[in-house]
Protein backbone atom coordinates (compact mmCIF):
# COMPACT_ATOMS: atom_id res chain seq x y z
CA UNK A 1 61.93 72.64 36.40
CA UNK A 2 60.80 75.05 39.37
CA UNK A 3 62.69 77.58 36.60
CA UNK A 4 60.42 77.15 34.00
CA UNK A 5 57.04 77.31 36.17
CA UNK A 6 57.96 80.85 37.51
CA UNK A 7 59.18 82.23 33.83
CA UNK A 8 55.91 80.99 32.35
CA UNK A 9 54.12 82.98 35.46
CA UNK A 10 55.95 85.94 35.29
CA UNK A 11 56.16 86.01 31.35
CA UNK A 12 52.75 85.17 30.26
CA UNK A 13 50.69 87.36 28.66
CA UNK A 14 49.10 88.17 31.79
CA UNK A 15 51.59 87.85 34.44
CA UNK A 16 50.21 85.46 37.57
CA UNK A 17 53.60 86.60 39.54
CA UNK A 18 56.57 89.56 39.07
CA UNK A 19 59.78 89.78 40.22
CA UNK A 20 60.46 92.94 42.35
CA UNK A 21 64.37 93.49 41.47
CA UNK A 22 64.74 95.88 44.51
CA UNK A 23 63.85 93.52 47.06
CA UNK A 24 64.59 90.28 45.42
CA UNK A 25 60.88 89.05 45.94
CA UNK A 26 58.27 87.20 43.42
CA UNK A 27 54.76 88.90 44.09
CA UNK A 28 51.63 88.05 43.44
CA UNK A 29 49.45 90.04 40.42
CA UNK A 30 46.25 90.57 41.08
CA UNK A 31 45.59 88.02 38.33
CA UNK A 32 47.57 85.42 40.10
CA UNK A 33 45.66 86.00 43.36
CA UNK A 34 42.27 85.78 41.10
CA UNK A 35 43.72 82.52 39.89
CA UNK A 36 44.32 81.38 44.03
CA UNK A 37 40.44 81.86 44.72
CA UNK A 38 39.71 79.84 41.85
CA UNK A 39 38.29 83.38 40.34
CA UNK A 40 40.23 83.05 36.94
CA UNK A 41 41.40 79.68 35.36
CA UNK A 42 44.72 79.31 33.79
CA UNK A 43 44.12 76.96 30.87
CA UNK A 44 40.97 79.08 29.89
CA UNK A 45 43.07 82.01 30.13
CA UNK A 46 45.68 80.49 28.04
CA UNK A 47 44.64 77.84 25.80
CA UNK A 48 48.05 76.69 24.42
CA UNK A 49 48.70 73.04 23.48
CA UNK A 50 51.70 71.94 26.09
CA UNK A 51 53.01 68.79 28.10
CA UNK A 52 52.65 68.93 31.70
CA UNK A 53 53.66 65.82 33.99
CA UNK A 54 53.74 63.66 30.87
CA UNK A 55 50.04 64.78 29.53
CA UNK A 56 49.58 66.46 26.61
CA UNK A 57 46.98 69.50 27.48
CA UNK A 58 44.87 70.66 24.23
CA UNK A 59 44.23 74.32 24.59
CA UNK A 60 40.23 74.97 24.73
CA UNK A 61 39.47 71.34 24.50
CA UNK A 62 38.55 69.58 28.06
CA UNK A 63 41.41 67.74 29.67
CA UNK A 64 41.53 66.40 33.22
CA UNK A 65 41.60 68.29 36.46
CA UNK A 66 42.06 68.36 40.08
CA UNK A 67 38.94 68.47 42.01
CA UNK A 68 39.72 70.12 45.46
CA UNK A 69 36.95 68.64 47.45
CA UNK A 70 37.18 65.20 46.38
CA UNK A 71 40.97 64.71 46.21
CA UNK A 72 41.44 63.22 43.07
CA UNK A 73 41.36 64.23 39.22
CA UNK A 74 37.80 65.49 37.36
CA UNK A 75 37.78 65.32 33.37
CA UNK A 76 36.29 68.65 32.59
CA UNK A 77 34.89 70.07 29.91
């Protein structure tokens, strides 16, 4: 599983992380640090339909969310 989380990082078409071959390290792109301080948004960035956790998240449609200050899921729109 942890697998498929970094290849959809590194491969999407705006990398959030890269590999650095030479010393055997993920990074951090400056899009994935954008996407740390809540800057950028990685569903708005990449609307594709996909299951995640056993929900089914609709690219560009709202879909539920968690809220950091609360503690607990949001549905946003």
């Amino acid at each position: 599983m942890l697998d498929v989380i970094i290849d959809n990082l590194c491969l999407a078409p705006e990398p959030a992380i890269y590999f650095d071959s030479a010393s055997s390290t993920l990074m951090l792109t400056q899009f994935g640090r954008e996407l740390l301080a809540n800057k950028r948004d990685w569903i708005e960035s990449f609307p594709l339909d996909r299951w995640l956790g056993g929900v089914l998240i609709m690219g560009g449609q709202a879909c539920w969310r968690w809220h950091q200050q609360r503690r607990n899921l949001i549905f946003s729109d």
